[in-house]
C-alpha atoms as a PDB file:
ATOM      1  CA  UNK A   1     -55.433   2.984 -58.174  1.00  0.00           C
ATOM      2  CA  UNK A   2     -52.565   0.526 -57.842  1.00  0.00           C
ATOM      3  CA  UNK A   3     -53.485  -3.083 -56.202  1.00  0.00           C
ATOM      4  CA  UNK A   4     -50.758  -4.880 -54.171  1.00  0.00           C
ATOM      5  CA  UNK A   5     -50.319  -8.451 -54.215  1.00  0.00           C
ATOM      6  CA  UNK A   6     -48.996 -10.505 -51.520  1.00  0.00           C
ATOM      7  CA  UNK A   7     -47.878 -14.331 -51.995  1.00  0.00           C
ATOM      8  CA  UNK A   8     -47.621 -16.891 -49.284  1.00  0.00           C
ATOM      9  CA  UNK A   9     -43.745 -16.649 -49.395  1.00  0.00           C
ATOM     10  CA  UNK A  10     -44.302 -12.966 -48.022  1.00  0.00           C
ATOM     11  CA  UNK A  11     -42.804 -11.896 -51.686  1.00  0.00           C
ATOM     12  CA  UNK A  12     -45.108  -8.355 -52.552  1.00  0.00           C
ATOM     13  CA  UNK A  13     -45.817  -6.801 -55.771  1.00  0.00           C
ATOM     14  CA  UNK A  14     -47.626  -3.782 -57.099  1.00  0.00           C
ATOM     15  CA  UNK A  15     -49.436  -3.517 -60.286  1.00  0.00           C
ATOM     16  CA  UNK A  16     -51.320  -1.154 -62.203  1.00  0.00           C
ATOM     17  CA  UNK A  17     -54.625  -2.159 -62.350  1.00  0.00           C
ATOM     18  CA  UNK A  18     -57.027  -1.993 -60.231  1.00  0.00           C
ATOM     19  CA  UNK A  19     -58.098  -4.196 -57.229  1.00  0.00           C
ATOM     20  CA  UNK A  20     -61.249  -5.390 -59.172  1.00  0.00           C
ATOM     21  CA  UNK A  21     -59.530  -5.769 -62.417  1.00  0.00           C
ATOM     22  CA  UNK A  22     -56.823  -7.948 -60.779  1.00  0.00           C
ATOM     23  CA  UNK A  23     -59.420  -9.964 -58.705  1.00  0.00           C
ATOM     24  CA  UNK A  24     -61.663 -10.505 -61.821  1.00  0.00           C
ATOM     25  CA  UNK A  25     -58.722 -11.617 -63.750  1.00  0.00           C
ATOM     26  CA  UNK A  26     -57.150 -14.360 -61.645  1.00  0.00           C
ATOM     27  CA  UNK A  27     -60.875 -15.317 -60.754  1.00  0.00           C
ATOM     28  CA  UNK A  28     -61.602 -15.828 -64.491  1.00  0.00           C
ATOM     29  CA  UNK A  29     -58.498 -17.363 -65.317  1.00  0.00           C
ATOM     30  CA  UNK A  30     -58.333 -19.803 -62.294  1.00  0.00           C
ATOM     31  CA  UNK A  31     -56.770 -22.333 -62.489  1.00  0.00           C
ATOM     32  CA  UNK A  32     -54.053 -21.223 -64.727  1.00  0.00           C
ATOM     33  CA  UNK A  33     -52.010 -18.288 -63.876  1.00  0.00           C
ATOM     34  CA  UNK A  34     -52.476 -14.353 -65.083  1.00  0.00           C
ATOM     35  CA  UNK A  35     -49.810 -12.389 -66.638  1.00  0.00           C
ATOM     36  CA  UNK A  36     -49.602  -8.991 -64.922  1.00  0.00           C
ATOM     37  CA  UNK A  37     -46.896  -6.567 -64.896  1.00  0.00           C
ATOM     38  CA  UNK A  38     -45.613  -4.670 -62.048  1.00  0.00           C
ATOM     39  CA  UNK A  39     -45.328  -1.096 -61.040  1.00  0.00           C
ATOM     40  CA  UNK A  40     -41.386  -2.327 -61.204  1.00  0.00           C
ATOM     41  CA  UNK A  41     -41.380  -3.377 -65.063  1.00  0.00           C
ATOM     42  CA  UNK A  42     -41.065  -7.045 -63.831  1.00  0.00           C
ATOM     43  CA  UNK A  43     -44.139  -9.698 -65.842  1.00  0.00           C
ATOM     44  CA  UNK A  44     -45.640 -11.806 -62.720  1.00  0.00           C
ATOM     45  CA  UNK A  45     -47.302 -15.330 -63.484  1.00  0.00           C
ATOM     46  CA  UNK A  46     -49.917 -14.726 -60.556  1.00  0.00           C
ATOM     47  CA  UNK A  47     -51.825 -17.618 -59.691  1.00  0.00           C
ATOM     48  CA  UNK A  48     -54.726 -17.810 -57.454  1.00  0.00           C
ATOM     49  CA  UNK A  49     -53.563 -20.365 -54.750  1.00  0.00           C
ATOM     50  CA  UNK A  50     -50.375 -18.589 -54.015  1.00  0.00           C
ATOM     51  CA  UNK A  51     -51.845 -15.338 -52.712  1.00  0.00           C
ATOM     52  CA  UNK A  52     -52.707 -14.397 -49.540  1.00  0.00           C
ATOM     53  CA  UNK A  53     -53.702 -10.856 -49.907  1.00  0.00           C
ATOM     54  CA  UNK A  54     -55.058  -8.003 -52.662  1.00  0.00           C
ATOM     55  CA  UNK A  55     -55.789  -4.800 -51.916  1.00  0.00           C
ATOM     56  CA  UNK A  56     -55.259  -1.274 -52.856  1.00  0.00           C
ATOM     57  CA  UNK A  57     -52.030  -0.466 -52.935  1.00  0.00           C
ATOM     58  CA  UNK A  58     -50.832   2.145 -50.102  1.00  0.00           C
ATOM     59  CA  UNK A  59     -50.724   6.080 -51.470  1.00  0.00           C
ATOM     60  CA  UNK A  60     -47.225   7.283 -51.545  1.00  0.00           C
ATOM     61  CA  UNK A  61     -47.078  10.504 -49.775  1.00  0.00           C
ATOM     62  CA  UNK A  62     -44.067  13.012 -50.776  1.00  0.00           C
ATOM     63  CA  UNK A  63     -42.357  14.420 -47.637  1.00  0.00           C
ATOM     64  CA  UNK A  64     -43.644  17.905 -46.067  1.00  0.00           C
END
């Protein structure tokens, strides 16, 4: 399931990977930044101390 990030700016982001493989990531990494790409294409330098939330990302639901 797709995990989206938020940063203290209030910019958003969603990536691929899971919630726990994001959190384990930047946890392991900390305090240097992860590289994770986006649901968008975009690579994100995300580093620990500049987000506020991550969580599952919100299923997209086709009109019907």
């Amino acid at each position: 399931m797709p995990t989206r990030i938020v940063f203290l700016g209030g910019q958003e982001t969603t990536v691929n990977e899971n919630q726990d493989d994001v959190v384990a990531a930047v946890r392991r990494d900390d305090p240097n930044p992860v590289k994770l790409e986006g649901t968008d294409g975009f690579v994100l330098h995300v580093n620990w101390s500049h987000v506020t939330l991550i969580a599952p990302a919100p299923e997209t639901r086709l009109p019907g």
